[in-house]
PDB file of N, CA and C in Angstrom:
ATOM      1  N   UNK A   1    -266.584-167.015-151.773  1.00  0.00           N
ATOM      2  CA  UNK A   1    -266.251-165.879-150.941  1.00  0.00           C
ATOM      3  C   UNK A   1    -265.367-166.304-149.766  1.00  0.00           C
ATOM      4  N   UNK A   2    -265.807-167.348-149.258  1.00  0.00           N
ATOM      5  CA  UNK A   2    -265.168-168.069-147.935  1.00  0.00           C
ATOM      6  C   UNK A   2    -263.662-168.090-148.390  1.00  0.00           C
ATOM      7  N   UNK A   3    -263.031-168.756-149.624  1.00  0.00           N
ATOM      8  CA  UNK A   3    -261.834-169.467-150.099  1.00  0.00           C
ATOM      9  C   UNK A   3    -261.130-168.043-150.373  1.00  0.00           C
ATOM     10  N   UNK A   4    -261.487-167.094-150.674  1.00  0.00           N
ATOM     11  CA  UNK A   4    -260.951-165.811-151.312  1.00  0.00           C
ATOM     12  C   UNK A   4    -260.631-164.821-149.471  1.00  0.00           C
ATOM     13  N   UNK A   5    -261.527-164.719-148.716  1.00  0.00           N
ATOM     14  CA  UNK A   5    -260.942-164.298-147.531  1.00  0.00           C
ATOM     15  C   UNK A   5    -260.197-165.278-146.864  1.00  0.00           C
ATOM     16  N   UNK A   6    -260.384-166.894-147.032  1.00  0.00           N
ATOM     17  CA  UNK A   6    -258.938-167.906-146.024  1.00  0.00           C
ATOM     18  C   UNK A   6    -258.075-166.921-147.143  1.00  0.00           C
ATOM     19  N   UNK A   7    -257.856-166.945-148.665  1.00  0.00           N
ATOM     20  CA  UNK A   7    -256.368-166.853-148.915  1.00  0.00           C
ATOM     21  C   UNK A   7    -255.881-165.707-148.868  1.00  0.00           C
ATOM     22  N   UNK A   8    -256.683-164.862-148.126  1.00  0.00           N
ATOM     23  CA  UNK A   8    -256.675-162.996-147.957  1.00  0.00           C
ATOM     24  C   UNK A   8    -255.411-163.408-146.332  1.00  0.00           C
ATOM     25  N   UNK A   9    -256.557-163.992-145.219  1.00  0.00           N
ATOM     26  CA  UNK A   9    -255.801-164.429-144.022  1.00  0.00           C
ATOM     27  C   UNK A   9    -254.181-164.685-144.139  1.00  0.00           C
ATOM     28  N   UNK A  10    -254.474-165.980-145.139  1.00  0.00           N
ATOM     29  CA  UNK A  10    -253.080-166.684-145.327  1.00  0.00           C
ATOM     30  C   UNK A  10    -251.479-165.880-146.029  1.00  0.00           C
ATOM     31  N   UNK A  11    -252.425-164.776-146.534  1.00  0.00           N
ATOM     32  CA  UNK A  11    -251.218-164.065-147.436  1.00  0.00           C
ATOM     33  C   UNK A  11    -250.895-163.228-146.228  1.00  0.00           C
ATOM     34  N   UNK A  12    -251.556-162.763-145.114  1.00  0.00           N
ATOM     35  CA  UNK A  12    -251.517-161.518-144.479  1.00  0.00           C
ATOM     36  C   UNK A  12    -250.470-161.985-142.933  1.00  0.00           C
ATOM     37  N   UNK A  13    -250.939-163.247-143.194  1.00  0.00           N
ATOM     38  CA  UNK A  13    -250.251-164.341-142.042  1.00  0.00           C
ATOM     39  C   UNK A  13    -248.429-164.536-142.409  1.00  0.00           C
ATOM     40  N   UNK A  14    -248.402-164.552-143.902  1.00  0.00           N
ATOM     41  CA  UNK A  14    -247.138-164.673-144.098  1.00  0.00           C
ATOM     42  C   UNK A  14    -246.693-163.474-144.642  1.00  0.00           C
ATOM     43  N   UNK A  15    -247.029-162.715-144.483  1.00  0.00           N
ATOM     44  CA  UNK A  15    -246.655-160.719-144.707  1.00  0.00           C
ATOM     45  C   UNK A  15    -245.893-161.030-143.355  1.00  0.00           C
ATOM     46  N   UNK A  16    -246.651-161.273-142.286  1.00  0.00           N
ATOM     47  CA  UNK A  16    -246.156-160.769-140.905  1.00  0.00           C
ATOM     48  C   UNK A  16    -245.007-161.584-140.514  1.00  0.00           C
ATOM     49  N   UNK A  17    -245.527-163.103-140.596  1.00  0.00           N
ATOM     50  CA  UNK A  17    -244.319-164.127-140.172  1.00  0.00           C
ATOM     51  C   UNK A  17    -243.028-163.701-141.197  1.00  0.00           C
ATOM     52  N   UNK A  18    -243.250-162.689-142.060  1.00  0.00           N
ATOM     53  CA  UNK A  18    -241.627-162.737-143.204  1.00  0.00           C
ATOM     54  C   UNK A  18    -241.616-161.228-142.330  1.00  0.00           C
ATOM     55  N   UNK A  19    -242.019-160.376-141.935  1.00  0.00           N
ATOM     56  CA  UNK A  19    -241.530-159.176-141.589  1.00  0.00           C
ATOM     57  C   UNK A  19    -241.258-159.514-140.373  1.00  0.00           C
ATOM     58  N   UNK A  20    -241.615-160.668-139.307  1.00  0.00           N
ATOM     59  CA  UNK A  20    -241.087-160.790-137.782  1.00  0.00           C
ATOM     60  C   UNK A  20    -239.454-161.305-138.648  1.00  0.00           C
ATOM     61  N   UNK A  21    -239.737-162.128-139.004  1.00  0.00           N
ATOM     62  CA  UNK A  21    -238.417-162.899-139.350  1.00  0.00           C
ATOM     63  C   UNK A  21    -237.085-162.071-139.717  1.00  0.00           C
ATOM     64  N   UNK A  22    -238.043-160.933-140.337  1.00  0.00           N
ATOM     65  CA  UNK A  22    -237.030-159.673-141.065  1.00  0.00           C
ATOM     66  C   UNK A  22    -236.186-159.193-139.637  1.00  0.00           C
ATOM     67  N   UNK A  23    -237.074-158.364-139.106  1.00  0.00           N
ATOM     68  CA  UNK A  23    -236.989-157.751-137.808  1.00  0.00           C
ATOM     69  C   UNK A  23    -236.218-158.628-136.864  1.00  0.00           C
ATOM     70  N   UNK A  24    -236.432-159.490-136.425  1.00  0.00           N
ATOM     71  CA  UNK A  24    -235.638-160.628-135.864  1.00  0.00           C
ATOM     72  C   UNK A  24    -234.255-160.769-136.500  1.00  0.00           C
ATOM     73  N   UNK A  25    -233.982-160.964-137.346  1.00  0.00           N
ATOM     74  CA  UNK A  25    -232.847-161.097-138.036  1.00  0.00           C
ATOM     75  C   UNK A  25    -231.774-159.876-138.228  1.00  0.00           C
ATOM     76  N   UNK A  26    -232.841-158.887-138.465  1.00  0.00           N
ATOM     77  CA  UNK A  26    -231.862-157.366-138.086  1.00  0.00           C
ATOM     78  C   UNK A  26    -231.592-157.395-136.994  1.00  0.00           C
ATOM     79  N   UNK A  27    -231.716-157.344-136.322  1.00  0.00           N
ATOM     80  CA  UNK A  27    -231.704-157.286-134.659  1.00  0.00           C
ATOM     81  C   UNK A  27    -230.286-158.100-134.238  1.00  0.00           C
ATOM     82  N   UNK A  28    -230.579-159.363-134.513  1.00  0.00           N
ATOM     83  CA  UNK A  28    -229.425-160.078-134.607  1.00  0.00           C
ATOM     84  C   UNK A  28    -228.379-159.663-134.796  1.00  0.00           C
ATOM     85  N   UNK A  29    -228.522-159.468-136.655  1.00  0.00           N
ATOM     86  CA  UNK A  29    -227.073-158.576-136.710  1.00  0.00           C
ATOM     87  C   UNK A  29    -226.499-157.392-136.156  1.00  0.00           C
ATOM     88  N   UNK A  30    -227.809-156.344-135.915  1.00  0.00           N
ATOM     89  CA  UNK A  30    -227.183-155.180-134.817  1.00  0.00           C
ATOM     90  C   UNK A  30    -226.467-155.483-134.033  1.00  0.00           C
ATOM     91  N   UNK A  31    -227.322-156.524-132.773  1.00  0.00           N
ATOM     92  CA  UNK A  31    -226.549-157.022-131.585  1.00  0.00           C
ATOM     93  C   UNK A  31    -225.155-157.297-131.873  1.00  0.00           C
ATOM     94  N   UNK A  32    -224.840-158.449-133.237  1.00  0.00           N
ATOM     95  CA  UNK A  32    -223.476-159.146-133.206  1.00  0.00           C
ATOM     96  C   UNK A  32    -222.672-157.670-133.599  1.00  0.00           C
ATOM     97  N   UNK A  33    -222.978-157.194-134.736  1.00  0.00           N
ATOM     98  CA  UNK A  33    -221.810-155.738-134.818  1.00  0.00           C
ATOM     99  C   UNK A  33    -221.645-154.795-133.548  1.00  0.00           C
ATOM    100  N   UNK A  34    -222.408-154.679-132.375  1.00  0.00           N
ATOM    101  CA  UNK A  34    -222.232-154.088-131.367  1.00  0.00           C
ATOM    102  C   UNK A  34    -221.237-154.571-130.746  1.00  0.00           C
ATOM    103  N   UNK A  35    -221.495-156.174-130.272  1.00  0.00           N
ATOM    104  CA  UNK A  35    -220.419-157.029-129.838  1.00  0.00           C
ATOM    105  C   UNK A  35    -218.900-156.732-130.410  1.00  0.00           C
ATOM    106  N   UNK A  36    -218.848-157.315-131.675  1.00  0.00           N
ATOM    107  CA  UNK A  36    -217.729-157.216-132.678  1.00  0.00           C
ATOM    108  C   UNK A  36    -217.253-155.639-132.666  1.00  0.00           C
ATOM    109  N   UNK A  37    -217.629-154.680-132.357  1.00  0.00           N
ATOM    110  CA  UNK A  37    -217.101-153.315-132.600  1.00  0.00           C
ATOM    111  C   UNK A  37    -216.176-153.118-131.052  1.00  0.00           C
ATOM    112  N   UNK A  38    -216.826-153.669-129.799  1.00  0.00           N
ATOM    113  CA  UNK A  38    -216.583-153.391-128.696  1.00  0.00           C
ATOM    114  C   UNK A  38    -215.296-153.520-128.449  1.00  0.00           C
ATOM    115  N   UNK A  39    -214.617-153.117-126.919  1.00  0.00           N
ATOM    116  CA  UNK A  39    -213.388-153.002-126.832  1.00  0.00           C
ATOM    117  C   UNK A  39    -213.391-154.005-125.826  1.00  0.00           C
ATOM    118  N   UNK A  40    -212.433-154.939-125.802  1.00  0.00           N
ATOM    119  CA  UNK A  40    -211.891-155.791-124.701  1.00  0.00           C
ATOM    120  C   UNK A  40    -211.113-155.989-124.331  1.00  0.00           C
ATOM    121  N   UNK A  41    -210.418-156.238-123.050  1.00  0.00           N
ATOM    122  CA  UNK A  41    -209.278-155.736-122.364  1.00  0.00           C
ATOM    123  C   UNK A  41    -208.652-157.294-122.379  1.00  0.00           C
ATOM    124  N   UNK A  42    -207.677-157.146-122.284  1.00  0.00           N
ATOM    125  CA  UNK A  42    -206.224-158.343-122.625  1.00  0.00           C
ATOM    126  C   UNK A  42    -205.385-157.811-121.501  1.00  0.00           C
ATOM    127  N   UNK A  43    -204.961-158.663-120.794  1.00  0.00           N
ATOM    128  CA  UNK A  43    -204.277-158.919-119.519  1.00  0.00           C
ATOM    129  C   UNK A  43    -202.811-159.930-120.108  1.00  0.00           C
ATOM    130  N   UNK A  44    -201.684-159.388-120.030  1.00  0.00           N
ATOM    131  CA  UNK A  44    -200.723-159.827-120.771  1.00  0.00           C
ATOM    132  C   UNK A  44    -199.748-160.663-120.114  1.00  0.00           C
ATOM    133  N   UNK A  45    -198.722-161.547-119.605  1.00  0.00           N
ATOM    134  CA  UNK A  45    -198.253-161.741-119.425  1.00  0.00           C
ATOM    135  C   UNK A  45    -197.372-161.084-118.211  1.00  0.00           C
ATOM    136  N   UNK A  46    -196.921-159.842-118.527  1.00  0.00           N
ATOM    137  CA  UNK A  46    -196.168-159.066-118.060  1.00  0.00           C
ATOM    138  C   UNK A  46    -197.170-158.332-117.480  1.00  0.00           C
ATOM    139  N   UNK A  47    -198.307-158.544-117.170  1.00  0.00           N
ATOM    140  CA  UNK A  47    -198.910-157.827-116.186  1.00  0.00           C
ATOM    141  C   UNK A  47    -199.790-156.113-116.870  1.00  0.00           C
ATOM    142  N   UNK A  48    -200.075-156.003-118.133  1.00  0.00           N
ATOM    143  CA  UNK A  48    -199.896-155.052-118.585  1.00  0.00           C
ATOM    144  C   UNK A  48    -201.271-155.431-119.215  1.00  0.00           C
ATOM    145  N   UNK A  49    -202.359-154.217-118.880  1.00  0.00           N
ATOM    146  CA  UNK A  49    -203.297-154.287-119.379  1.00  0.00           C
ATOM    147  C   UNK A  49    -203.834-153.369-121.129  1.00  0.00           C
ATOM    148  N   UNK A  50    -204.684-153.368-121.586  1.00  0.00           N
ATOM    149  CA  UNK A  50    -204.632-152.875-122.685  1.00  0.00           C
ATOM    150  C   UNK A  50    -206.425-153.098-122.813  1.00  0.00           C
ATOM    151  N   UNK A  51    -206.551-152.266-123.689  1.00  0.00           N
ATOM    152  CA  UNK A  51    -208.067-152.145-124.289  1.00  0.00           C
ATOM    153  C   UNK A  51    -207.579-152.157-125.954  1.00  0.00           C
ATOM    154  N   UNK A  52    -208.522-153.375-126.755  1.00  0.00           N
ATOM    155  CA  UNK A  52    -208.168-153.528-127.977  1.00  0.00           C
ATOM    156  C   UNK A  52    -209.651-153.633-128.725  1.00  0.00           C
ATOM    157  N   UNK A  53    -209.883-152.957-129.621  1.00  0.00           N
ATOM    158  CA  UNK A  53    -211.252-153.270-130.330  1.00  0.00           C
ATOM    159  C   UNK A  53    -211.200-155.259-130.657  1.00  0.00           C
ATOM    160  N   UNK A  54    -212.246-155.822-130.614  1.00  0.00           N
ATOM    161  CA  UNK A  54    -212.527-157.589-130.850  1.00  0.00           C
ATOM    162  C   UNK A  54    -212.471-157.309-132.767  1.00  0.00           C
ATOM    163  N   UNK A  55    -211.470-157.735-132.958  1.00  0.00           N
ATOM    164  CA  UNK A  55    -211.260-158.079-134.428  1.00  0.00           C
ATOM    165  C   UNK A  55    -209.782-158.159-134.929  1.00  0.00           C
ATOM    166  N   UNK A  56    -209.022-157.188-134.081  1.00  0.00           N
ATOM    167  CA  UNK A  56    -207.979-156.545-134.216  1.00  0.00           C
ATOM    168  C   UNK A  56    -206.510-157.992-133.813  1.00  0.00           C
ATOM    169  N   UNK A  57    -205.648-157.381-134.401  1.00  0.00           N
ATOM    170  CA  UNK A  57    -204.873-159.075-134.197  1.00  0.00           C
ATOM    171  C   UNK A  57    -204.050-158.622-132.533  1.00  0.00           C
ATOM    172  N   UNK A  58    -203.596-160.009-132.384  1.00  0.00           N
ATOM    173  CA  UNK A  58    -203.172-160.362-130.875  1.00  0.00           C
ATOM    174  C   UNK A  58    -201.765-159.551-131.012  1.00  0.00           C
ATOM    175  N   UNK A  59    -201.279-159.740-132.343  1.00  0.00           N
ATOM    176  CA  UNK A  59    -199.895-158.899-132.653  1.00  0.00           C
ATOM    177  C   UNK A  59    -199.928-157.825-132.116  1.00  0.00           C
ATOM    178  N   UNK A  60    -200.833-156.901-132.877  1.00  0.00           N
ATOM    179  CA  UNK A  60    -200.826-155.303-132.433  1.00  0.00           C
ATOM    180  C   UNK A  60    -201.100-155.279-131.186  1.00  0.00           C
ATOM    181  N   UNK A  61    -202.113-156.386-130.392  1.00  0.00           N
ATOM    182  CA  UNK A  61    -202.690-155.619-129.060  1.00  0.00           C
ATOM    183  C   UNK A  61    -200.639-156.071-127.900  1.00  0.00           C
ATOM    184  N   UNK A  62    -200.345-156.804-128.483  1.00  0.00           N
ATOM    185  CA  UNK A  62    -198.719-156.933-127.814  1.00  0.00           C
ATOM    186  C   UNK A  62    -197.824-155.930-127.732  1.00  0.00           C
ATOM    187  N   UNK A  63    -197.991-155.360-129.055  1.00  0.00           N
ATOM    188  CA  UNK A  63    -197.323-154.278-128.953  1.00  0.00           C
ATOM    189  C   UNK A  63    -197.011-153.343-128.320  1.00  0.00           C
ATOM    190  N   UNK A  64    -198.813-152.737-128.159  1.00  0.00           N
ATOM    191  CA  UNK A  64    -199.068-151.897-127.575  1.00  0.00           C
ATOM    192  C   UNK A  64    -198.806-151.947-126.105  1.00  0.00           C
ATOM    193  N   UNK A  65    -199.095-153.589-125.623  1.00  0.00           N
ATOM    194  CA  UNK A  65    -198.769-153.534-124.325  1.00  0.00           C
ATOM    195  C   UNK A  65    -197.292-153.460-123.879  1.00  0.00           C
ATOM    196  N   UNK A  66    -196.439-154.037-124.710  1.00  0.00           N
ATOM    197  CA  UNK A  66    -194.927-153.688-124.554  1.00  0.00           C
ATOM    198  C   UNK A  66    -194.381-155.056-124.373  1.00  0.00           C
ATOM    199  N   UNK A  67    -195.412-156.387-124.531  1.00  0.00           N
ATOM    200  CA  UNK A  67    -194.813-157.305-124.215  1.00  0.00           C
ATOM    201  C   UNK A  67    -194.392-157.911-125.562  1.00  0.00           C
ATOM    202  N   UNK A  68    -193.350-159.204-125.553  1.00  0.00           N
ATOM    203  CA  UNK A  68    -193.034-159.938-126.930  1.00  0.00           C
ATOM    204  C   UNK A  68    -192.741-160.897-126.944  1.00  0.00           C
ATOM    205  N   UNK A  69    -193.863-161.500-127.865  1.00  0.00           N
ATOM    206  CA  UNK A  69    -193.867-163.401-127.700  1.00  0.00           C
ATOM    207  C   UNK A  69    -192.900-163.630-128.031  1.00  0.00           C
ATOM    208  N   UNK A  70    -192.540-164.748-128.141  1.00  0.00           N
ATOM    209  CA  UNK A  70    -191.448-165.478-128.573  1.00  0.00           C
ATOM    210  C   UNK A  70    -191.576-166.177-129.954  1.00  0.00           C
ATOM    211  N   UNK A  71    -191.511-164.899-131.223  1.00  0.00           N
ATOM    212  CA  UNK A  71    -192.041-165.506-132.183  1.00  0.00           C
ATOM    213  C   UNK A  71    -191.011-165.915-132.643  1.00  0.00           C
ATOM    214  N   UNK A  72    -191.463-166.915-133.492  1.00  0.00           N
ATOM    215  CA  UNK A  72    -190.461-168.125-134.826  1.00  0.00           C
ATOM    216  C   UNK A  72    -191.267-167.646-135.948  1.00  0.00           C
ATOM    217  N   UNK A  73    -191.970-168.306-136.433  1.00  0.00           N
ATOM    218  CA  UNK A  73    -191.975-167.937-137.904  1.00  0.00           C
ATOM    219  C   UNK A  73    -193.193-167.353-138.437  1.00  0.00           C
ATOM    220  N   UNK A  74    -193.418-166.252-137.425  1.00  0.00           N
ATOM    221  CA  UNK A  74    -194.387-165.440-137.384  1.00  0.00           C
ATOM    222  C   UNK A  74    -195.658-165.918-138.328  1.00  0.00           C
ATOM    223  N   UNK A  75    -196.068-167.135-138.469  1.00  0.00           N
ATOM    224  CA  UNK A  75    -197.006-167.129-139.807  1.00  0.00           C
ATOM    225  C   UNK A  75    -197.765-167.991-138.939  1.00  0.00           C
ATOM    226  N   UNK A  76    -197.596-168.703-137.936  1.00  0.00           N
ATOM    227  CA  UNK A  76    -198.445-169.335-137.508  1.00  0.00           C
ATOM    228  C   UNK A  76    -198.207-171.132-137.439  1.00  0.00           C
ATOM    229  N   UNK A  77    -196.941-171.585-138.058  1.00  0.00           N
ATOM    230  CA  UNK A  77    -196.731-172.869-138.111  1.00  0.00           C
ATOM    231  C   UNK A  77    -196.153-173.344-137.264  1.00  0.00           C
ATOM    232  N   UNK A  78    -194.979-172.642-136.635  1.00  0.00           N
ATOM    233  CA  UNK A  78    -194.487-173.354-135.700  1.00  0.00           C
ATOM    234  C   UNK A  78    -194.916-173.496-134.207  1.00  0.00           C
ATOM    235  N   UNK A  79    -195.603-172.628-133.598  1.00  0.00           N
ATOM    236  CA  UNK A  79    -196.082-172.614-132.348  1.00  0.00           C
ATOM    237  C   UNK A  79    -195.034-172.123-131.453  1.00  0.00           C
ATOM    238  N   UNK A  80    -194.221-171.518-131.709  1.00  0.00           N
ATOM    239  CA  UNK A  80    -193.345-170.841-130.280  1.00  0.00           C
ATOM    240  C   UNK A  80    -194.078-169.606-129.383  1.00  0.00           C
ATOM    241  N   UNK A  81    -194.307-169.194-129.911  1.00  0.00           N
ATOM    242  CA  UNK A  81    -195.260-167.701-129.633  1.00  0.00           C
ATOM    243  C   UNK A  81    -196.608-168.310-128.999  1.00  0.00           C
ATOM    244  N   UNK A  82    -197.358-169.079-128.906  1.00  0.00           N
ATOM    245  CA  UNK A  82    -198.065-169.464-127.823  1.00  0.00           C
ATOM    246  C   UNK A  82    -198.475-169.383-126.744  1.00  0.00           C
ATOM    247  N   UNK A  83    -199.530-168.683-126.535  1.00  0.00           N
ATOM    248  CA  UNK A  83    -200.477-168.415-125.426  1.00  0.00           C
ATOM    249  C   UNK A  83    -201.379-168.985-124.656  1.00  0.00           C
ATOM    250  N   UNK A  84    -201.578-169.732-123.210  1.00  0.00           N
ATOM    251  CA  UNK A  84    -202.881-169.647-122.871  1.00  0.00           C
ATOM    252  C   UNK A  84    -203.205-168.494-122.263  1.00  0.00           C
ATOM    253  N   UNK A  85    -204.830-168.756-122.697  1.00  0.00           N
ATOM    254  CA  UNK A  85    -205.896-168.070-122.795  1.00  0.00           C
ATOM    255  C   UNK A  85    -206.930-168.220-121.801  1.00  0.00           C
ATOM    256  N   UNK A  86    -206.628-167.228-120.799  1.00  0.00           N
ATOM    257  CA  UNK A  86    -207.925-167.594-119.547  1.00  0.00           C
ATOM    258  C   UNK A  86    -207.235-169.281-118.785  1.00  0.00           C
ATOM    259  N   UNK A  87    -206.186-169.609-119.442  1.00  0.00           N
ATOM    260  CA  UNK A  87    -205.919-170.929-118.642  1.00  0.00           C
ATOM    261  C   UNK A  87    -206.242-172.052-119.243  1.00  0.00           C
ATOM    262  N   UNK A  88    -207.058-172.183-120.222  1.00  0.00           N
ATOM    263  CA  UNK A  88    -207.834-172.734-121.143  1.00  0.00           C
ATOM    264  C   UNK A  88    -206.795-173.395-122.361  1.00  0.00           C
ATOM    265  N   UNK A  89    -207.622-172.944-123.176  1.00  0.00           N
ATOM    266  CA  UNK A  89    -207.105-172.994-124.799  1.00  0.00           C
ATOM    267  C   UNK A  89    -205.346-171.687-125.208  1.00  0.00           C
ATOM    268  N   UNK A  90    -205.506-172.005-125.927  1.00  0.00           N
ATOM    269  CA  UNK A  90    -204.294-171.303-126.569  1.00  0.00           C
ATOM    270  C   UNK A  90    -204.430-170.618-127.747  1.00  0.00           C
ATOM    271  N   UNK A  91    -203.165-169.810-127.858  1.00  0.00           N
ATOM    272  CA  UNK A  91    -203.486-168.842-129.217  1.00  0.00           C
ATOM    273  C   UNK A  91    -202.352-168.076-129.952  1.00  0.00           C
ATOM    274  N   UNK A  92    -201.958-168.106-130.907  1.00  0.00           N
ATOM    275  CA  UNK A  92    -200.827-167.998-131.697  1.00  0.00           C
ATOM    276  C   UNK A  92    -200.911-166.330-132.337  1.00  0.00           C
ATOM    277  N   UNK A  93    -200.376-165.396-131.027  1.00  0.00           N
ATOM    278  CA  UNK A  93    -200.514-164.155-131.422  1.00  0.00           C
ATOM    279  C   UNK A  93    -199.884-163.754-132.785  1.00  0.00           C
ATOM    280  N   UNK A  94    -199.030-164.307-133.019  1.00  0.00           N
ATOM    281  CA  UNK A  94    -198.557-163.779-134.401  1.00  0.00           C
ATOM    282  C   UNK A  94    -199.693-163.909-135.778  1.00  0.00           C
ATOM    283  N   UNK A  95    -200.926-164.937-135.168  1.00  0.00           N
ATOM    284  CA  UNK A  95    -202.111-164.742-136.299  1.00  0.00           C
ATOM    285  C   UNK A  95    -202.871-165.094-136.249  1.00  0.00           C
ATOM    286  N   UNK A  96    -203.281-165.038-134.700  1.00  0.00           N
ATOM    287  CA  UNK A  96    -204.638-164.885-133.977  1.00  0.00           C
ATOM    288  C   UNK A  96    -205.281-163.367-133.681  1.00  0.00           C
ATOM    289  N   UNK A  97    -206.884-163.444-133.606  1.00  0.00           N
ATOM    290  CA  UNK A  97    -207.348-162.472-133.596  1.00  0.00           C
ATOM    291  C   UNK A  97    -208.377-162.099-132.438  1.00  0.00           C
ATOM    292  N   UNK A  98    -208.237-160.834-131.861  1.00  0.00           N
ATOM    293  CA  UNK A  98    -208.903-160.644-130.741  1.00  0.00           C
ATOM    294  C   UNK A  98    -210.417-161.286-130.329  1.00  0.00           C
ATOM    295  N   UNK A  99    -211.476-162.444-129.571  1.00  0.00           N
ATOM    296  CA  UNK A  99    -212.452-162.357-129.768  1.00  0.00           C
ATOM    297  C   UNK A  99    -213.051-161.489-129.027  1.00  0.00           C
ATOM    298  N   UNK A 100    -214.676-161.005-129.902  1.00  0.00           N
ATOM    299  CA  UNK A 100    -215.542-160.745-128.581  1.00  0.00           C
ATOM    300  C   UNK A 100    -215.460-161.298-127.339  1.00  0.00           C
ATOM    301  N   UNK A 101    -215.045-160.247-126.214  1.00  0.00           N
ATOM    302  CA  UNK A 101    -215.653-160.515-124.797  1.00  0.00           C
ATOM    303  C   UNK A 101    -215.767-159.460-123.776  1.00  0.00           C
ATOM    304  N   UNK A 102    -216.807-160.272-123.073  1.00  0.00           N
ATOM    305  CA  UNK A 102    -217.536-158.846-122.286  1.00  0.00           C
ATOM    306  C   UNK A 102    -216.708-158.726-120.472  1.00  0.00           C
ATOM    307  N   UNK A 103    -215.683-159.956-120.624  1.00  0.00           N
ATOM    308  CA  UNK A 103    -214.941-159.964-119.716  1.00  0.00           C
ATOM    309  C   UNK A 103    -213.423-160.153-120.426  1.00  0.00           C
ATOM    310  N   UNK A 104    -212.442-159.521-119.244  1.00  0.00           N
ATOM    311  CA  UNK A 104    -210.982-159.162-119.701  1.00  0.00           C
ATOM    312  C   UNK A 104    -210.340-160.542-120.247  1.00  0.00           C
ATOM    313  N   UNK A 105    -209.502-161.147-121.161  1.00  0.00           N
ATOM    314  CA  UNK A 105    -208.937-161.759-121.486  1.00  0.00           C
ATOM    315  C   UNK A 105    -207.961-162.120-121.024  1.00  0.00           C
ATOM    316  N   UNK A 106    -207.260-162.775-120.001  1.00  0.00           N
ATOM    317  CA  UNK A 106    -205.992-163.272-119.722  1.00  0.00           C
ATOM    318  C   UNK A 106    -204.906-163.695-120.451  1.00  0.00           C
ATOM    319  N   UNK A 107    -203.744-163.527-120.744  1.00  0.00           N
ATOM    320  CA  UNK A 107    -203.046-164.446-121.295  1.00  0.00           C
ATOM    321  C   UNK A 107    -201.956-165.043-120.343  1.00  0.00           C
ATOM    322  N   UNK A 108    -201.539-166.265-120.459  1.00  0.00           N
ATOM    323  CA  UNK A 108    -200.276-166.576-119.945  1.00  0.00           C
ATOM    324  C   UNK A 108    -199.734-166.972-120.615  1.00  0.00           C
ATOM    325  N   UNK A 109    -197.637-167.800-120.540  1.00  0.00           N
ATOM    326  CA  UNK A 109    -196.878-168.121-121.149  1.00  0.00           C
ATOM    327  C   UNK A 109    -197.522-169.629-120.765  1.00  0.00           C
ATOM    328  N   UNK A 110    -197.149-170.871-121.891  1.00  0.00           N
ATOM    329  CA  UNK A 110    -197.269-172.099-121.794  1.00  0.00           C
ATOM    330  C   UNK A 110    -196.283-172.644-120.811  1.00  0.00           C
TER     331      UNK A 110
END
């Protein structure tokens, strides 16, 4: 009787630990598609702000702002079109893509 209620416990123990895990894990992904859907603002060069959904390429959000890199071979190999980013890192609008952020994006010329 004893061995038949531990393996009653034990099954009921891992019902819950697989449905936290479930729940936990949805959650997760909610959060990240909330993130990923959001709009973040890009600060351009030319001074020109813009709101762009985080997924969307650096191309279009240029456009829109009116500014224009200095592309070469638009595919991403040569590096003329080159951005820093916040001052930081860099980014090749011709086929780079917006990330999540919950603060505005800077760009400058190199």
């Amino acid at each position: 009787m004893r061995s038949i209620v531990s393996l009653l416990i034990i099954v009921l123990i891992s019902i819950i630990v697989k449905n936290e895990s479930f729940i936990f894990n949805s959650m997760l992904k909610l959060k990240s598609s909330r993130i990923s859907m959001a709009d973040v603002e890009i600060i351009f060069p030319n001074n020109k702000k813009v709101k762009v959904a985080s997924g969307s390429s650096f191309k279009d959000a240029a456009k829109k702002a009116g500014f224009s890199p200095n592309y070469g071979c638009e595919e991403g190999k040569c590096g003329s079109c080159e951005l820093k980013v916040n001052g930081k890192t860099k980014v090749r609008p011709c086929i780079g893509k917006v990330p999540a952020s919950a603060t505005p994006i800077k760009l400058d010329n190199l």
